[in-house]
C-alpha atoms as a PDB file:
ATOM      1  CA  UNK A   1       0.000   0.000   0.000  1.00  0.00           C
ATOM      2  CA  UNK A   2       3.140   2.235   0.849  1.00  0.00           C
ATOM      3  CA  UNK A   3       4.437   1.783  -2.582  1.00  0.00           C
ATOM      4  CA  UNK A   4       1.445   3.008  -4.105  1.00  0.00           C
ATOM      5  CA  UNK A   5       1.284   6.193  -2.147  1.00  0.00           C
ATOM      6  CA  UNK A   6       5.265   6.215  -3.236  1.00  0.00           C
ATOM      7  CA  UNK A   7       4.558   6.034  -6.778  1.00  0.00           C
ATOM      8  CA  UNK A   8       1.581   8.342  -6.647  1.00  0.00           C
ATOM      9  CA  UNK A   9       3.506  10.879  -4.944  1.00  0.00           C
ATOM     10  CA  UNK A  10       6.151  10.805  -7.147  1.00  0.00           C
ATOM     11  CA  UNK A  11       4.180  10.526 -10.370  1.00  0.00           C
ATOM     12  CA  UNK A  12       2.246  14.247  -8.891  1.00  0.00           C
ATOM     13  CA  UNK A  13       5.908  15.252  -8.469  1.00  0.00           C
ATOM     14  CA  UNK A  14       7.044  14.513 -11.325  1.00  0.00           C
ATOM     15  CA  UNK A  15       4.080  15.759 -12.983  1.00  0.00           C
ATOM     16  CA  UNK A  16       3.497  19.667 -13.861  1.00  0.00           C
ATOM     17  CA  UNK A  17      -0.206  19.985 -12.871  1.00  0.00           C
ATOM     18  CA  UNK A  18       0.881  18.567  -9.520  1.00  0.00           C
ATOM     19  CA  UNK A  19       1.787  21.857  -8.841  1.00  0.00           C
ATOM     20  CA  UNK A  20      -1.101  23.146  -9.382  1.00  0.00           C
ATOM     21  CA  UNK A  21      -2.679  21.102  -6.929  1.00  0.00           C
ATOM     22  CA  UNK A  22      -0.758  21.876  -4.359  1.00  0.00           C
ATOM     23  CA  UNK A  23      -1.062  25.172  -5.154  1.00  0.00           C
ATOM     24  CA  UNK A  24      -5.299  25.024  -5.014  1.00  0.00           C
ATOM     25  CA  UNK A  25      -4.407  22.364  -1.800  1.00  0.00           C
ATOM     26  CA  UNK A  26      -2.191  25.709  -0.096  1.00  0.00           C
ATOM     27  CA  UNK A  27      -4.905  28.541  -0.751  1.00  0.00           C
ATOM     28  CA  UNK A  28      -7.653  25.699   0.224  1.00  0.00           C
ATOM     29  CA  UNK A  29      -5.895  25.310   4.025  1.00  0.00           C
ATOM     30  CA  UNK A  30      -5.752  29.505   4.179  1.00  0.00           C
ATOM     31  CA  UNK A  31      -9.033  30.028   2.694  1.00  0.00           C
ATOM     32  CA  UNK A  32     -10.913  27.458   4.336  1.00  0.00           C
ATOM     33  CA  UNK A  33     -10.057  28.566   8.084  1.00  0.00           C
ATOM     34  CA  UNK A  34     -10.466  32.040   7.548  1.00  0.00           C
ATOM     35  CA  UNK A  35     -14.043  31.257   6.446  1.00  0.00           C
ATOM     36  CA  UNK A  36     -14.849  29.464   9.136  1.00  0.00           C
ATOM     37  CA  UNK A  37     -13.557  32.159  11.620  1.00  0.00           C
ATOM     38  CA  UNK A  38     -16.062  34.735   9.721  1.00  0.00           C
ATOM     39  CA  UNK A  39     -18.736  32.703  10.490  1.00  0.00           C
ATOM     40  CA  UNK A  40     -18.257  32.165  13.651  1.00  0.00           C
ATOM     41  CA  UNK A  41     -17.394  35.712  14.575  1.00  0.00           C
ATOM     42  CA  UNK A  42     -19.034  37.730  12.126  1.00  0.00           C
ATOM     43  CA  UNK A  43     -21.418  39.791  13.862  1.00  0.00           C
ATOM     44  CA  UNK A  44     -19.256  40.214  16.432  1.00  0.00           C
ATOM     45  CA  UNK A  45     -16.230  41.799  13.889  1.00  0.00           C
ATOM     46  CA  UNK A  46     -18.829  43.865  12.294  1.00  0.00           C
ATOM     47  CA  UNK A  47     -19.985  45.360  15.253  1.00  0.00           C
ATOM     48  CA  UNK A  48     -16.672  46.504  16.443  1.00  0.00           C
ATOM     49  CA  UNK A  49     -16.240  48.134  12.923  1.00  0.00           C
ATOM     50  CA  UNK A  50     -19.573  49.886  12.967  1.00  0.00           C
ATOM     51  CA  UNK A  51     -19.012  51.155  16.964  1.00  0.00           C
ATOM     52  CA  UNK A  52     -14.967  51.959  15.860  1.00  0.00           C
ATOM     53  CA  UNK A  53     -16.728  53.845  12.598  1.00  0.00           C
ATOM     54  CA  UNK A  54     -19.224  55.724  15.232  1.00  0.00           C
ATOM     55  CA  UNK A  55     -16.179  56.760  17.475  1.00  0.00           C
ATOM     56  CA  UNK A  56     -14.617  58.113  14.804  1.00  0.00           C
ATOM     57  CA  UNK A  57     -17.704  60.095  13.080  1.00  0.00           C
ATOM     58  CA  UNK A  58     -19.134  61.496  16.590  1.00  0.00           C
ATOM     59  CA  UNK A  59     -15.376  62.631  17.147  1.00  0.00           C
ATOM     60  CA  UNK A  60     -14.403  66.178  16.833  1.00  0.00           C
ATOM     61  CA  UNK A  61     -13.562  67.594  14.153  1.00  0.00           C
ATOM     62  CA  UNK A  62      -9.811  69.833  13.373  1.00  0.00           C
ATOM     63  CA  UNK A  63     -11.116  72.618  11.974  1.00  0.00           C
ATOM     64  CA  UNK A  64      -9.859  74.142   8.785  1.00  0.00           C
ATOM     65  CA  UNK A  65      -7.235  76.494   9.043  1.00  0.00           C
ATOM     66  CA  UNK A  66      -7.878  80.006   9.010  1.00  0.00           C
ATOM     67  CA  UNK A  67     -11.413  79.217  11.202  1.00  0.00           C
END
């Protein structure tokens, strides 16, 4: 069964679209948690945007110069 996985691996080695699998494989294992962390805290990251967004447009305003 080992030799199998051996020659498999070697052939997708070997092989140029093997690349590219491992390539889909790497942005799959990034993509994939970052996802899941969005769903889990989404509400929660968009409300601390829209109450850092409401700090920052009930703040004062620098007037212009010259005022």
């Amino acid at each position: 069964m080992f030799g199998k996985l051996k020659t498999l691996a070697i052939a997708l080695h070997q092989d140029e679209r093997g690349d590219m699998a491992q390539i889909v494989l790497a942005v799959a294992l990034i993509v994939i948690p970052l996802m899941l962390i969005l769903l889990a805290f989404g509400k929660q990251i968009g409300e601390w945007f829209n109450e850092k967004n409401t700090a920052l447009s009930d703040a004062e305003r620098i007037p212009e110069p010259g005022q």
